[in-house]
C-alpha atoms as a PDB file:
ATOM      1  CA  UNK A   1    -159.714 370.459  74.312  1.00  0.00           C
ATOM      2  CA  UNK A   2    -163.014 370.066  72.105  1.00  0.00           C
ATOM      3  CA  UNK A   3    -161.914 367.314  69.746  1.00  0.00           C
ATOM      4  CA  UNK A   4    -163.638 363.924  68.915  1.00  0.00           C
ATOM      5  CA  UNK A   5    -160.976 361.526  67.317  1.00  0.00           C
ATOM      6  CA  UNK A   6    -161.180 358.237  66.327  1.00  0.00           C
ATOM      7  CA  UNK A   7    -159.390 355.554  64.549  1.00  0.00           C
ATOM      8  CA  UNK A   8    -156.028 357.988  64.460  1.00  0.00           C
ATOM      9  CA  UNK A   9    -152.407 357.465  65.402  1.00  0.00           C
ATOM     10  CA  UNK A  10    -150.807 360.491  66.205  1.00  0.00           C
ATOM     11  CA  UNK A  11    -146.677 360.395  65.872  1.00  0.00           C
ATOM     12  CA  UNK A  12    -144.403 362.582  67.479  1.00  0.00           C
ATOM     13  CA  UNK A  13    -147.101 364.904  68.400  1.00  0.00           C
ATOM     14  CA  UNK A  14    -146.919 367.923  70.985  1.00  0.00           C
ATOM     15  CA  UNK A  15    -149.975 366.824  72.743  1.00  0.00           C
ATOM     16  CA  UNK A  16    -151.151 369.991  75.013  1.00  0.00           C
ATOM     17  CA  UNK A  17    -154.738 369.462  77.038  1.00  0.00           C
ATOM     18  CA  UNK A  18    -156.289 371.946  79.537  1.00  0.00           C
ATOM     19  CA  UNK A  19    -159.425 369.468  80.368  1.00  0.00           C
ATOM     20  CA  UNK A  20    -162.221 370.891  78.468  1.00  0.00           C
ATOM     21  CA  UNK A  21    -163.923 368.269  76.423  1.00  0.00           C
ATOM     22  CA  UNK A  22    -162.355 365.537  74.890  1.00  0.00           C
ATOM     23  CA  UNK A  23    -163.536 362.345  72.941  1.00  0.00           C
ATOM     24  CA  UNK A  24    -160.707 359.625  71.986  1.00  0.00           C
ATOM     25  CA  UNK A  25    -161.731 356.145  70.670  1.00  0.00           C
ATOM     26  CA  UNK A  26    -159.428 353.702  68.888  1.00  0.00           C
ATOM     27  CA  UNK A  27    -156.644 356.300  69.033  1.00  0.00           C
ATOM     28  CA  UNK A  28    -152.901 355.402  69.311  1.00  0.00           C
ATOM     29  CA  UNK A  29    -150.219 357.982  70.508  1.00  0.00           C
ATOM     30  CA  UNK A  30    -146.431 356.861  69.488  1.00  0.00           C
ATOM     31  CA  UNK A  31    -143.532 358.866  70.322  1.00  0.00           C
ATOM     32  CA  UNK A  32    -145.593 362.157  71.786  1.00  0.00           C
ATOM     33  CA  UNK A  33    -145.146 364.755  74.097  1.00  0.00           C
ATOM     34  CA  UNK A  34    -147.880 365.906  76.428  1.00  0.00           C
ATOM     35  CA  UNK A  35    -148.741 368.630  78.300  1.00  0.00           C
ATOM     36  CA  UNK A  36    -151.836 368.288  80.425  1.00  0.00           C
ATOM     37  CA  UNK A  37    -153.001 370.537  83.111  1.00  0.00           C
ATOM     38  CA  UNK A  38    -153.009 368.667  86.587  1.00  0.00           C
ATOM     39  CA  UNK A  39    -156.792 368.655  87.311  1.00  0.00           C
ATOM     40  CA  UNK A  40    -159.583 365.375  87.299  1.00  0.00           C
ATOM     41  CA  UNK A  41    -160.222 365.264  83.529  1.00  0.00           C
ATOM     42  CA  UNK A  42    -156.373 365.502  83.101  1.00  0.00           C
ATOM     43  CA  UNK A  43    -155.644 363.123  85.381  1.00  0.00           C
ATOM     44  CA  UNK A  44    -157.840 360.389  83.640  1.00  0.00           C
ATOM     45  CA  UNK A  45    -156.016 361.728  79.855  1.00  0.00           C
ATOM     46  CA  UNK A  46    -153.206 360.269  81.774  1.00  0.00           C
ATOM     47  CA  UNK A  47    -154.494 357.126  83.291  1.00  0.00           C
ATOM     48  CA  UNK A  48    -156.122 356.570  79.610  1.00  0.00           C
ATOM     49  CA  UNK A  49    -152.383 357.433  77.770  1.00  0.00           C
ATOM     50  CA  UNK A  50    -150.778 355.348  80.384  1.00  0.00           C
ATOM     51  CA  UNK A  51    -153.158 352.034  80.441  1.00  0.00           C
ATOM     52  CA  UNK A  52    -151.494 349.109  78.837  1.00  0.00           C
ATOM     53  CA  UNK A  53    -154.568 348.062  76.146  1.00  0.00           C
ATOM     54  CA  UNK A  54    -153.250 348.977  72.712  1.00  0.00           C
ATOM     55  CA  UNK A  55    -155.354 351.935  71.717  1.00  0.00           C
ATOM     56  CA  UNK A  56    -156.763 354.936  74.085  1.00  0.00           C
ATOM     57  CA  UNK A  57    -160.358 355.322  74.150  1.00  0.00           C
ATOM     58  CA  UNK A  58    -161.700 358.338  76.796  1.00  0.00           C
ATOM     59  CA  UNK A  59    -164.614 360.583  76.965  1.00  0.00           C
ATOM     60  CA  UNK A  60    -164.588 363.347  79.005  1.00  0.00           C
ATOM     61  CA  UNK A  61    -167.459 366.384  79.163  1.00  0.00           C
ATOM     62  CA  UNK A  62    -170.017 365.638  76.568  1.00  0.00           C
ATOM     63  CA  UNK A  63    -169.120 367.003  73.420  1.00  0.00           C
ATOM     64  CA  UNK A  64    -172.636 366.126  72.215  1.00  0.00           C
ATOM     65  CA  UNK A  65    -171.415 364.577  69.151  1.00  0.00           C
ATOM     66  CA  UNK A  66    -171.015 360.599  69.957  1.00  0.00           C
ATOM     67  CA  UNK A  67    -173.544 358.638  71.559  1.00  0.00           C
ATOM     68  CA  UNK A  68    -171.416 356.699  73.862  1.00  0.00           C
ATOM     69  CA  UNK A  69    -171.662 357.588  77.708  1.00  0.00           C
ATOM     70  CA  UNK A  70    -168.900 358.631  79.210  1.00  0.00           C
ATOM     71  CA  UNK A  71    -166.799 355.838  80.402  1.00  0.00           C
ATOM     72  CA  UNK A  72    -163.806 355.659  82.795  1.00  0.00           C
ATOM     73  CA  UNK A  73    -160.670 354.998  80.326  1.00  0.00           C
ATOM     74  CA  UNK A  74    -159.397 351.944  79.372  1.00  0.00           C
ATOM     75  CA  UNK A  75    -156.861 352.658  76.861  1.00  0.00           C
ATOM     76  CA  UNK A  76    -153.934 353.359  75.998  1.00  0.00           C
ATOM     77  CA  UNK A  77    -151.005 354.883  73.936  1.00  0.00           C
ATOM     78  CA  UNK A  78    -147.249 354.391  73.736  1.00  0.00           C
ATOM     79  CA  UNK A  79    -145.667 357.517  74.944  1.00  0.00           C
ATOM     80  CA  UNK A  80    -141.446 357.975  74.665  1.00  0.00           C
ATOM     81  CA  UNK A  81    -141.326 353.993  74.750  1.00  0.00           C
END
């Protein structure tokens, strides 16, 4: 919650989200864990993580800090795979 990452690849990673704000672009997950709280922005860190493009990209709340909208996700990351 509160981060802005992009252009990262995160690697056996305990990922833990609660939905608060959240700005991923250009970010790969390989071999990480998650823990996100079942709720709307959760659900779409999911859909994003999930999505079979090869990077995640997802903006949730505004974190006022990148000028991009906020988009529905099109993304994605390769989790336990």
């Amino acid at each position: 919650d509160g981060y802005e990452m992009k252009k990262v690849i995160l690697q056996n990673v305990f990922v833990s989200y609660h939905g608060g704000p959240l700005r991923m672009q250009d970010v790969y997950f390989l071999n990480c864990t998650f823990d996100v709280r079942q709720q709307s922005n959760g659900q779409r860190l999911v859909l994003a993580v999930l999505d079979p493009s090869p990077s995640t990209t997802l903006a949730t709340e505004s974190l006022g800090i990148l000028s991009e909208p906020n988009t529905v996700p099109r993304l994605l990351a390769a989790t336990n795979h």
